[in-house]
Structure formats: structure tokens, C-alpha cells
Protein backbone atom coordinates (compact mmCIF):
# COMPACT_ATOMS: atom_id res chain seq x y z
CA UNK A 1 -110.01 93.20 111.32
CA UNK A 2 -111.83 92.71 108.18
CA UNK A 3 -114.36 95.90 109.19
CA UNK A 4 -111.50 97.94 109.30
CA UNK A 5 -109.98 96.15 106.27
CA UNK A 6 -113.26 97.45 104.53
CA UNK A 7 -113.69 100.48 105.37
CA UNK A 8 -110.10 101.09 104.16
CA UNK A 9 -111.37 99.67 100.76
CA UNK A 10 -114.25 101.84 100.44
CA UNK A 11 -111.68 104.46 100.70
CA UNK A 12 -109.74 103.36 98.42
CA UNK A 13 -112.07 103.07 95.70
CA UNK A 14 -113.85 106.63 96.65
CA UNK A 15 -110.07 107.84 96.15
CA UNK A 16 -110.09 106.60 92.49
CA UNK A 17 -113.89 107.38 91.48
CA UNK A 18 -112.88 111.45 92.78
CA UNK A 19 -109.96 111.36 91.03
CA UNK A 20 -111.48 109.73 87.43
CA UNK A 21 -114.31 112.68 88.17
CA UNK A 22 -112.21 115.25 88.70
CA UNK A 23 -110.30 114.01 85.69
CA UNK A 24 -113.22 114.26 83.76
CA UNK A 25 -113.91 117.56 84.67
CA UNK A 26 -110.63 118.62 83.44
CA UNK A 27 -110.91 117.20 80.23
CA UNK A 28 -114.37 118.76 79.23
CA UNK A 29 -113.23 122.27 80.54
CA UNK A 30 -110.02 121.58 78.43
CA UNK A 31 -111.65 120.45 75.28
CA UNK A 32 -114.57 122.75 75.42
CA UNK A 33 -117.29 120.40 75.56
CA UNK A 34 -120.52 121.80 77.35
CA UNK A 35 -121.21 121.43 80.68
CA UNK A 36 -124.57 119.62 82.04
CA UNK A 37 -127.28 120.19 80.47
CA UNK A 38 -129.84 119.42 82.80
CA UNK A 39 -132.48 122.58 84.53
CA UNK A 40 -130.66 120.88 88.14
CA UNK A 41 -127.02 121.46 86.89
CA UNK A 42 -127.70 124.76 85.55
CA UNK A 43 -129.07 125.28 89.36
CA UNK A 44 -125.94 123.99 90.69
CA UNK A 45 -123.77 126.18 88.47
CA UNK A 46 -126.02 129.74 89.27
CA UNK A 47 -126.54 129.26 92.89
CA UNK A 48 -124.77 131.95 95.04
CA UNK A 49 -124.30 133.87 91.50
CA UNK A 50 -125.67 137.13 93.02
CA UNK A 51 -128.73 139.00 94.34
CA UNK A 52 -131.97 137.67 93.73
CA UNK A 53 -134.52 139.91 91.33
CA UNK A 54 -136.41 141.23 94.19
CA UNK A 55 -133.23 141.98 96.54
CA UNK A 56 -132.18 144.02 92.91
CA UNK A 57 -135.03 146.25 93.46
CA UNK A 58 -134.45 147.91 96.60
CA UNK A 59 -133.86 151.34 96.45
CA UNK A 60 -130.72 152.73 96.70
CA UNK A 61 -129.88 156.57 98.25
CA UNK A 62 -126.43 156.24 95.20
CA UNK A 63 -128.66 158.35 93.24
CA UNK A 64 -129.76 160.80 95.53
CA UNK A 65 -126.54 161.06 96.98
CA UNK A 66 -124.53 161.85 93.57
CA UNK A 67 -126.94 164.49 92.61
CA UNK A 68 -127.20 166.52 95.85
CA UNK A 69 -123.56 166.60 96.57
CA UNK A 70 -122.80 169.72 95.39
CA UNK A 71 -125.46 171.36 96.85
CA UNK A 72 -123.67 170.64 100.32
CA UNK A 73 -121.49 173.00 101.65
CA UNK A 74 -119.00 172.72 104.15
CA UNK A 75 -118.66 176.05 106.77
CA UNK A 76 -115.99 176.98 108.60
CA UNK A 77 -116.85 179.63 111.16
CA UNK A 78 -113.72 181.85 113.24
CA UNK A 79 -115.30 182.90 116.11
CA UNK A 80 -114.86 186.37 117.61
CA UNK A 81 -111.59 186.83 120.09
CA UNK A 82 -112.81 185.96 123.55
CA UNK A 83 -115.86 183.64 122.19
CA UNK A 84 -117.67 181.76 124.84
CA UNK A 85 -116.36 177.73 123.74
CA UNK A 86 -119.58 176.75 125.34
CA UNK A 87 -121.65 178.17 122.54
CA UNK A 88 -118.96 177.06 119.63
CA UNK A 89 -120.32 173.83 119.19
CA UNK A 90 -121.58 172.93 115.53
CA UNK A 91 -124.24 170.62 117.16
CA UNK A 92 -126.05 170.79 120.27
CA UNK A 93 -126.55 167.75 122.56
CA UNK A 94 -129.48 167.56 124.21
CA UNK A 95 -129.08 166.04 127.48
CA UNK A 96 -132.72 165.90 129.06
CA UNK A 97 -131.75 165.39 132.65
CA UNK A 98 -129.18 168.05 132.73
CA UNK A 99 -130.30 171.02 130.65
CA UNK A 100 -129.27 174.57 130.26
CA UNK A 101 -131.30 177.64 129.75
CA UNK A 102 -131.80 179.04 126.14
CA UNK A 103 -128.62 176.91 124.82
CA UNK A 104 -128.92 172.95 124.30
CA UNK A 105 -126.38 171.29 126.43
CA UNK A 106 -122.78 170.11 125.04
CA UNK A 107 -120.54 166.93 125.22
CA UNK A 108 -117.80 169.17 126.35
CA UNK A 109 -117.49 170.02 129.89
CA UNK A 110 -116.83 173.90 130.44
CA UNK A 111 -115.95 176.08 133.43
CA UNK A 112 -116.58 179.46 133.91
CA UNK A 113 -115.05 181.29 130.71
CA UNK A 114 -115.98 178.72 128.76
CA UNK A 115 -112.64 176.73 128.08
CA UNK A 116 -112.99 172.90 128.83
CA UNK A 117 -111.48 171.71 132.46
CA UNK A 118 -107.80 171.32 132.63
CA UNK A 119 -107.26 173.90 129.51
CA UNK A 120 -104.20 176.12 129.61
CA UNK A 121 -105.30 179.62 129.51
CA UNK A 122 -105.76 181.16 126.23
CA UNK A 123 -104.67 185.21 125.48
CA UNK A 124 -107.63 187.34 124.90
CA UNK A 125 -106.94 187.09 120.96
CA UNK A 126 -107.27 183.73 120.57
CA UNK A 127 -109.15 182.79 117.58
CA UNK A 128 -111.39 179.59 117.96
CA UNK A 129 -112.98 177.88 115.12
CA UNK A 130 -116.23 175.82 114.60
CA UNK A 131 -117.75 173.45 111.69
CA UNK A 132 -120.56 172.71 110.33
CA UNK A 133 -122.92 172.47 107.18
CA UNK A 134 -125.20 174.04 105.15
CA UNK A 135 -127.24 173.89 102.12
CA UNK A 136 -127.25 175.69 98.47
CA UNK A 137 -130.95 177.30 98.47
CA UNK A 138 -130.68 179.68 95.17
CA UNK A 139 -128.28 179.87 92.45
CA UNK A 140 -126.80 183.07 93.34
CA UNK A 141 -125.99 182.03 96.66
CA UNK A 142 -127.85 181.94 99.45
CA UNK A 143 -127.14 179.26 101.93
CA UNK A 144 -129.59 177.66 104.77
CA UNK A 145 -127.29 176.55 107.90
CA UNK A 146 -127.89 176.80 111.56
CA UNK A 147 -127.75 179.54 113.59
CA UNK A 148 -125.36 177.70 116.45
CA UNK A 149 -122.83 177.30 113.39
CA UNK A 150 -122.23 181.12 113.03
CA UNK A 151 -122.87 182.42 116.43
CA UNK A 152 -120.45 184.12 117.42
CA UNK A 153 -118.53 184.56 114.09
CA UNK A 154 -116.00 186.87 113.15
CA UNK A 155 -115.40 185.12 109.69
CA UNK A 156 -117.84 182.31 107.70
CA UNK A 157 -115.92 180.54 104.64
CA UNK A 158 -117.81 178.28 102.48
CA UNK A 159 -116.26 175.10 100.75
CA UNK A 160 -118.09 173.16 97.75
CA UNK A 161 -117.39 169.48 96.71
CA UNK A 162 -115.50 171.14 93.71
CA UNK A 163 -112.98 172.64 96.13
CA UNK A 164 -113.90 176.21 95.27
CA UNK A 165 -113.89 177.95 98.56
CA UNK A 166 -115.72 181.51 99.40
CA UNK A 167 -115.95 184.27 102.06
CA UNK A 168 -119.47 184.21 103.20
CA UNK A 169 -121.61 187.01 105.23
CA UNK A 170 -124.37 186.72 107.63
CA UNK A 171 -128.06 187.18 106.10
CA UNK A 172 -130.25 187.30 109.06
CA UNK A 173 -130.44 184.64 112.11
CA UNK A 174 -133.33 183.27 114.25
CA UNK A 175 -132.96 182.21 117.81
CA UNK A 176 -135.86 180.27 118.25
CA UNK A 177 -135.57 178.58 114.81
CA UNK A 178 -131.80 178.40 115.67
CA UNK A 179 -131.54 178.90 111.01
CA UNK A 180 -129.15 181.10 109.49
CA UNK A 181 -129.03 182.54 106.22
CA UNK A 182 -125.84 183.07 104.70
CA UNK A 183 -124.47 184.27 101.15
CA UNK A 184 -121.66 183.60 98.98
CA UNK A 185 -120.89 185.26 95.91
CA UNK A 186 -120.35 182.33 93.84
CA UNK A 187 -118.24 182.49 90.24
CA UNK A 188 -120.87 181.04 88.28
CA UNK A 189 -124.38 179.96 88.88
CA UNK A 190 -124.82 177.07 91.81
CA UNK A 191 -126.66 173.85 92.12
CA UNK A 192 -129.86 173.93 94.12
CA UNK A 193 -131.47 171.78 96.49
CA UNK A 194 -135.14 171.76 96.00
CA UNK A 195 -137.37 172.49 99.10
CA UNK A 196 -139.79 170.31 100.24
CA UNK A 197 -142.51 169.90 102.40
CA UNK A 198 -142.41 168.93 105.58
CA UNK A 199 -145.97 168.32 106.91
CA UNK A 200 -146.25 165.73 103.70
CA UNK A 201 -143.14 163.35 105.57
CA UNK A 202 -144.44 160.44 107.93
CA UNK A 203 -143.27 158.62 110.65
CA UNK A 204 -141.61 155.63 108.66
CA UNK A 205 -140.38 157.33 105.35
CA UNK A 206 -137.03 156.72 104.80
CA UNK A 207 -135.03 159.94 104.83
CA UNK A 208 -130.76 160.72 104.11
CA UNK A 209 -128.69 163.21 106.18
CA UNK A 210 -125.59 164.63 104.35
CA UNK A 211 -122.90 166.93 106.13
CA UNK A 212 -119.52 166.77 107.70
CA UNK A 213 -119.86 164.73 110.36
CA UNK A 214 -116.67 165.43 112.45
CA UNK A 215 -114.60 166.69 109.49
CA UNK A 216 -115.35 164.14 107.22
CA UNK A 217 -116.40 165.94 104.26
CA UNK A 218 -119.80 165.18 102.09
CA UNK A 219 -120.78 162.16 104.32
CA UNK A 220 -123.76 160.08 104.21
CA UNK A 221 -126.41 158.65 106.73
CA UNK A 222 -129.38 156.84 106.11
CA UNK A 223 -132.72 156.08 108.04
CA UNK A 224 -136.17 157.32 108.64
CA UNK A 225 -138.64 160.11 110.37
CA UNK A 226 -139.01 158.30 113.95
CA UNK A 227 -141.52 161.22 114.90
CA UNK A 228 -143.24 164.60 114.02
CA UNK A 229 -143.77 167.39 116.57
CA UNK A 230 -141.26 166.91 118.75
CA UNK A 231 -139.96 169.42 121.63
CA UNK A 232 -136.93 169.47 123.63
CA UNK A 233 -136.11 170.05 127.02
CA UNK A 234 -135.28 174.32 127.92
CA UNK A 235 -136.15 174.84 123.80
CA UNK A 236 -138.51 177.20 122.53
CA UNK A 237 -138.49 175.21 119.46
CA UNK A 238 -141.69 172.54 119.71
CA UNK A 239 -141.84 170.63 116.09
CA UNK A 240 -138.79 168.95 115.30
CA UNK A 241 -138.63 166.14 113.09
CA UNK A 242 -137.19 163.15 114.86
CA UNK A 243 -134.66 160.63 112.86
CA UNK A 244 -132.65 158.31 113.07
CA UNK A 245 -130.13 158.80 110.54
CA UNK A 246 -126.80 158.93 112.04
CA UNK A 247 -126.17 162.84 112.81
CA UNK A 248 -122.82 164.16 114.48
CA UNK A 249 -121.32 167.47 115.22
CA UNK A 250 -120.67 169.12 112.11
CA UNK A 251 -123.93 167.23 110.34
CA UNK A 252 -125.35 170.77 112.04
CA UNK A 253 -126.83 172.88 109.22
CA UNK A 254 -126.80 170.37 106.88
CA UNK A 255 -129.72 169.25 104.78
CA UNK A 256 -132.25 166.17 105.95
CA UNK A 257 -133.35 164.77 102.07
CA UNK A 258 -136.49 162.47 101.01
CA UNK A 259 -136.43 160.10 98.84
CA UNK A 260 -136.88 162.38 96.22
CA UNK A 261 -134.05 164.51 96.72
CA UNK A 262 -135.80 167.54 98.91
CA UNK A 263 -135.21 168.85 101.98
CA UNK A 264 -137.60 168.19 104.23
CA UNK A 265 -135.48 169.90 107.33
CA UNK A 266 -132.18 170.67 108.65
CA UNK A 267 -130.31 168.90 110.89
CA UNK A 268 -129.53 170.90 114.22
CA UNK A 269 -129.58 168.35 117.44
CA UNK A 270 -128.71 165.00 119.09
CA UNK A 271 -129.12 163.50 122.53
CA UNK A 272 -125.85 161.85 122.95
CA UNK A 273 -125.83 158.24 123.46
CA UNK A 274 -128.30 157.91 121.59
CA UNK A 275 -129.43 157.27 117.62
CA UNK A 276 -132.13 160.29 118.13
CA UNK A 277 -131.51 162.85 115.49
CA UNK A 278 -133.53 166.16 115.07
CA UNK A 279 -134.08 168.43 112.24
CA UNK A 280 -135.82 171.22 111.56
CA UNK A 281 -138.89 171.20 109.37
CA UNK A 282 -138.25 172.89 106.37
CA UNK A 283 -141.68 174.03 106.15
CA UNK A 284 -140.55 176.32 108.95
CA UNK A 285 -137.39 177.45 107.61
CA UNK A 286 -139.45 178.56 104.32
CA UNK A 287 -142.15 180.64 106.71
CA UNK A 288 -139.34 182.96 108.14
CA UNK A 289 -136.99 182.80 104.93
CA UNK A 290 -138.62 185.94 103.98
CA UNK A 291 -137.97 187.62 106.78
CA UNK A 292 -134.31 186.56 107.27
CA UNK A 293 -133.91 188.05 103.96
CA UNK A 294 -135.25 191.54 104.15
CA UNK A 295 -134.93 192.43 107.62
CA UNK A 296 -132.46 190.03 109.20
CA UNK A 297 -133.78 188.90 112.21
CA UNK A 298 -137.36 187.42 112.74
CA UNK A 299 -140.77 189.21 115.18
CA UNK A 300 -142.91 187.33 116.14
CA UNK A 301 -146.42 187.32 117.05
CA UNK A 302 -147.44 187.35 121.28
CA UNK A 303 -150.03 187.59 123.04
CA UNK A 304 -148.76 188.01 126.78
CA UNK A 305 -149.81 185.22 128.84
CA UNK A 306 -148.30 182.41 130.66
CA UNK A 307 -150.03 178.71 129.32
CA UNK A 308 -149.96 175.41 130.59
CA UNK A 309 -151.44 172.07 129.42
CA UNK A 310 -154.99 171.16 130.78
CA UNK A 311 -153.74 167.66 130.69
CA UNK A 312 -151.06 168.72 133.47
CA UNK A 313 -153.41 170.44 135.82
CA UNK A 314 -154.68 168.65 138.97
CA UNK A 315 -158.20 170.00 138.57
CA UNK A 316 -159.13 170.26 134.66
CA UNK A 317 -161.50 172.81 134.39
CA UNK A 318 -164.82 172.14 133.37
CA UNK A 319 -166.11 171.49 129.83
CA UNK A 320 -162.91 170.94 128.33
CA UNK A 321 -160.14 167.83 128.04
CA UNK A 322 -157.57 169.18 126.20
CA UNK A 323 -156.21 173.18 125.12
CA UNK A 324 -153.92 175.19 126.55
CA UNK A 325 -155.08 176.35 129.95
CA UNK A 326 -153.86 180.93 130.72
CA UNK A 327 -152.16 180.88 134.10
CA UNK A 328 -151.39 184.77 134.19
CA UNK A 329 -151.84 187.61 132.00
CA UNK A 330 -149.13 189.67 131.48
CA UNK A 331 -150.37 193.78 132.23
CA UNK A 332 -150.72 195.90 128.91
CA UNK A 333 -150.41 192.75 126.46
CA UNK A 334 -152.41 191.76 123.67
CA UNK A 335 -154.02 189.14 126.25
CA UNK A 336 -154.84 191.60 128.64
CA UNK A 337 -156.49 194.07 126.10
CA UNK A 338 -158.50 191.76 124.29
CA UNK A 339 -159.66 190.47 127.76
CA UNK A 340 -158.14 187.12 128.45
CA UNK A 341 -158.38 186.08 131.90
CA UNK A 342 -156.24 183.53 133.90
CA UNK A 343 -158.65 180.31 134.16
CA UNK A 344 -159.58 180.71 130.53
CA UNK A 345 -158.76 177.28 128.13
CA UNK A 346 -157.47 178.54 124.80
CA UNK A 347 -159.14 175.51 122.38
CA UNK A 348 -158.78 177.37 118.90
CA UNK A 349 -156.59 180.28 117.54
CA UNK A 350 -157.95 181.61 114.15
CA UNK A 351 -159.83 178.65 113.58
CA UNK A 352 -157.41 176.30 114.25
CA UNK A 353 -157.22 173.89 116.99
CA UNK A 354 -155.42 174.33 120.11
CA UNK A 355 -154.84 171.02 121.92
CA UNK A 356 -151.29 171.82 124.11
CA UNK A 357 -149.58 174.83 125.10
CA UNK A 358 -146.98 174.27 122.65
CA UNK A 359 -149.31 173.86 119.97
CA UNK A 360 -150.72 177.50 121.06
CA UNK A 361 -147.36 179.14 121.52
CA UNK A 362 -146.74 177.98 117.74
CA UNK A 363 -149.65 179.05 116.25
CA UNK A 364 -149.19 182.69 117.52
CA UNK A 365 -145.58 183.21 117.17
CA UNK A 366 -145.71 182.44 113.86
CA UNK A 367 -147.70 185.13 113.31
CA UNK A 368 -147.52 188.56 112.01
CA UNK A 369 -147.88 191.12 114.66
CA UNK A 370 -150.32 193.39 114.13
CA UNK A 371 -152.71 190.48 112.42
CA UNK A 372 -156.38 190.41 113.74
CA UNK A 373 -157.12 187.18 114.80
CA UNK A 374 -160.11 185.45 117.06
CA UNK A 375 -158.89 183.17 120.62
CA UNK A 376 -161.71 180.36 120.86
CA UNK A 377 -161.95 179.84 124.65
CA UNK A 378 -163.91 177.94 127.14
CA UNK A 379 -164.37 179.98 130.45
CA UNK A 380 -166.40 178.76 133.48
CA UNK A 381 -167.65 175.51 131.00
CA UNK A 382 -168.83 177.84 128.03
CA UNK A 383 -167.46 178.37 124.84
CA UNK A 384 -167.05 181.76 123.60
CA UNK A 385 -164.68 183.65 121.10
CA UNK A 386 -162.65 186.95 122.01
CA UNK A 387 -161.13 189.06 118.73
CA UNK A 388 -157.79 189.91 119.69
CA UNK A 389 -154.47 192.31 117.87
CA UNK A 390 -151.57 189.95 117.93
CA UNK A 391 -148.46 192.09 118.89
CA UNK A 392 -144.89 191.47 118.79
CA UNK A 393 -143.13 188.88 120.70
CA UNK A 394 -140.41 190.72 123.08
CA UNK A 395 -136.56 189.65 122.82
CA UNK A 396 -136.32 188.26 125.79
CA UNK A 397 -139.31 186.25 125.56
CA UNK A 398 -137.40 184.46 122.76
């Protein structure tokens, strides 16, 4: 009994010492008088206060972000009455297990026609409609999108963060890029996103998507460049840069910045489920901007044979690791005239190295046709060089 007696006292008296304290407090706030003094008060009185100095310093994309924005457009493509649906997607999902020739897989599920399962039937004048986004390359008005945004289109209008909205007309489009260039003739002179470059960006640098991700307008997504070089399945298309900033359908077109506010690519393809992103260098959009300009379309340089890599045959021929190894020449091609041979391994093309057939099938469709050029081989073990005219790549070899 007198424990508990006690412990009620303690109480008691720990009742009136918090309430003469927080008395005291009262009065100095009330009167005025300084707090504490002491460097461990001051502690107590700035702890939790905010960020510490080195938390302060991390970058931030607010910048960036600001500044860019109106260099963003948002598209909005009406696609021609009777449009395949399966090709009006403004971002192609790459699903690796399940592709489809010459077209990325989509998240929709189509039937023959192209009209998802279980849609009503449409009448033949149906107008469908696709999004996407695109970026602000000169101040007069030339725009850098993705060819899958405009495929197809029997209108293009452009909007701008300011609201003005214009009719737009098709450039020139590449396939095997899958870039469009567009123009708008804009009311007075645009913003412009500076170009970058593209072979400078590492695996690791931190890079910001911006687009219309699903309709919402001017959006942004941060991360970095997971990986250089990369190919996808049933796509011509073998040096994508690999992110994972958050991309979506309608980020399609849109520009892939640095940290210092260039585009290093546009943004063109997801495998769903996933957080892998792909863009397209910019490095190669600026190699066939030229072309896309004055002609329209882009050639492309070919040789005529059918490559594989060296690393994928059962028996590597001798002499050689790596390169891409000529199944079959093609009769009356480049190949065949310069004297190519199936068994050769293609290890350098103008004095570059060839270590894959992808590598290779870069390398020469990029380009000119009609260029003289020299195919560093290794045939039967030895090395030797054969001077070769590189001629145009056919249409449907695209």
C-alpha cells in the first residue's frame, strides 16, 4: 500500500513541476524574454527545421522542365477513313515473346480489320484519332515526332503550352527510324530545343522524358540511360537508348532531355509491364534530318547479303571470334559484284569495326548509295580487303 501510495506521489509532484514549466514557458513567450541560450537549446529548437545543406544541393529537373516546356508540342493525328486501329497507336509495345512483323506489338487486342474484340462495327467513314508528341527543332517550325504518330494521317494539328493550336503537314517519314518531320506555320518565331549528342550520354546519366502521357498534357518523368545499343525483337532499328524514365502512350515523339536541357533522343517504345523505355538517339535523327527535308523519305545504303553473328554459329570459322559472318549473296547486288562470298566474316566496313551483324547492317545503311567504300573480311583464316559501290537499300528490305 505505501508503493502504490508513492508512486501516486511521484505523480503528483511531476503534475505540478510540468505545469510550473509549462507556466514558465508561457510567461517568457508572453513577455518576450529570449529563449535558451545555450549551442544544445538552439539544437533543440532547429532540429527537424528543414533539409540539411547537402540534401539542398541535389539537382533538381524544375529548371529544365520550365524552360523546355514550350518547346513540347502536343499532336493530334485523324487518321484516314478505314485506318487499320492496329497501327493507330501513339506508342508501340514491345512484347518480346509475341512479336509482329515490321510493326511493334500493341496493348490492344485486334481482329482482322483492325477494331479491338467485341467492337461494334464502324461505317467505312469513320474517323479515328491518335496522340502523341513532338518536339520544336527550328524557329520557323519544323517539328521532330515519330513516324507511328502520323501514319496513317489524314489531318496532324499541333498544340503549344500557350494554347495556340496549328494545322501541321507531313515533311518526310522514315520507316526504319520510325521519325517524322512535320511543319507548322507558326505566328511568330518558336522556342527551340537544342540537339544533342547522343554517343556523349552513358549508362547512368540521369535523363527527363516530357510528353503527353495518356492525355495528360506537358508531363514529366525522370530517370536515367539503363543502356546504349539496344535492338528489339522483329525491328530493323538496332541502337536504341534504353531508360527508365516513366514513358506511356502518347510520351511517343516526344523529346528524351539531359541534364542540360538537349535532346539526346526521342521517345518511341515500351515493353509493357515493364519500366523499360526506348528512345531514339538523336544523333540518328540528325543523320537523316537532311534527307527528310529535301526529299521526304530516306535511301539507304545495301549491299545484298544475308549476315549472321559468328558468335551464333555452331562452327566459328577460323581466324576470327567476332564479325558478322555472309550466309547468302543476293544475285546482281553490290555484294555479289564486288565479290563477296557466303563463308566470308565481314570484321571492318570503311575502317570501322564490325563486331555483330547489327553493327554491320548499321554501318552500311547509313550510308550514301553510290559511296565507295572497302569490306575488311577474313575468308578461309586470312584477312583481306574487297573495294565495293554501296547501292541503295530496296523498300522492301526496309
Amino acid at each position: 500500500m505505501g508503493s502504490l501510495l508513492g508512486r501516486r506521489g511521484n505523480l503528483a509532484v511531476i503534475g505540478i513541476a510540468g505545469a510550473i514549466f509549462f507556466g514558465a514557458l508561457g510567461f517568457f513567450l508572453a513577455t518576450g524574454i529570449d529563449r535558451p541560450t545555450s549551442s544544445r537549446a538552439e539544437n533543440l529548437w532547429t532540429e527537424g527545421a528543414g533539409l540539411t545543406p547537402e540534401l539542398r544541393n541535389i539537382p533538381s529537373f524544375a529548371p529544365i522542365a520550365e524552360r523546355m516546356q514550350p518547346t513540347v508540342v502536343f499532336i493530334l493525328v485523324k487518321m484516314k477513313p478505314g485506318a487499320d486501329q492496329s497501327t493507330a497507336t501513339t506508342l508501340p509495345s514491345i512484347n518480346p515473346d509475341q512479336p509482329t512483323p515490321n510493326q511493334p506489338g500493341t496493348t490492344t487486342t485486334t481482329v482482322p480489320g483492325g477494331l479491338p474484340e467485341g467492337h461494334p462495327s464502324l461505317p467505312p467513314d469513320y474517323q479515328q484519332t491518335a496522340e502523341g508528341s513532338g518536339v520544336v527543332i527550328t524557329k520557323d517550325g519544323y517539328i521532330l515526332t515519330n513516324r507511328h504518330v502520323i501514319d496513317q494521317a489524314d489531318s496532324v494539328s499541333v498544340t503549344f503550352t500557350n494554347g495556340d493550336e496549328y494545322t501541321a503537314r507531313v515533311v518526310g517519314a522514315d520507316a526504319r527510324d520510325d521519325l517524322a518531320l512535320i511543319k507548322v506555320d507558326p505566328k511568330q518565331p518558336l522556342t527551340v530545343a537544342p540537339l544533342g549528342d547522343s554517343e556523349a550520354v552513358r549508362p547512368g546519366d540521369w535523363v527527363m522524358a516530357m510528353g503527353n502521357p495518356l492525355g495528360f498534357e506537358y508531363s514529366v518523368t525522370v530517370g536515367v540511360v539503363s543502356g546504349k545499343g539496344r535492338s528489339l525483337p522483329q525491328n530493323n532499328f538496332g541502337d536504341f537508348i534504353q531508360t527508365d524514365a516513366a514513358i506511356y502512350p502518347g510520351n511517343s515523339g516526344g523529346p528524351l532531355f539531359d541534364l542540360a536541357g538537349e535532346v539526346i533522343g526521342i521517345n518511341t517504345a515500351v515493353i509493357p509491364d515493364t519500366n523499360l523505355g526506348f528512345a531514339v538517339p538523336i544523333n540518328s535523327a540528325k543523320e537523316i534530318l537532311p534527307q527528310l527535308l529535301e526529299k521526304g523519305k530516306v535511301v539507304r545504303g545495301y549491299l545484298g547479303v544475308t549476315i549472321n553473328n559468328v558468335t551464333d554459329l555452331t562452327q566459328p570459322p577460323k581466324g576470327v571470334d567476332t564479325g558478322a559472318a555472309i550466309m547468302e549473296v543476293r544475285a546482281g547486288t553490290p555484294a555479289e559484284q564486288a565479290g563477296l562470298k557466303a563463308g566470308d566474316v565481314v570484321v571492318t566496313f570503311n575502317g570501322k569495326p564490325v563486331t555483330t551483324a547489327a553493327g554491320l547492317t548499321d554501318l552500311v545503311t547509313r550510308t550514301s548509295p553510290g559511296t565507295r567504300g572497302t569490306v575488311g573480311i577474313v575468308r578461309d583464316g586470312k584477312p583481306m580487303n574487297v573495294d565495293i559501290v554501296v547501292g541503295a537499300l530496296p523498300a522492301s528490305w526496309e
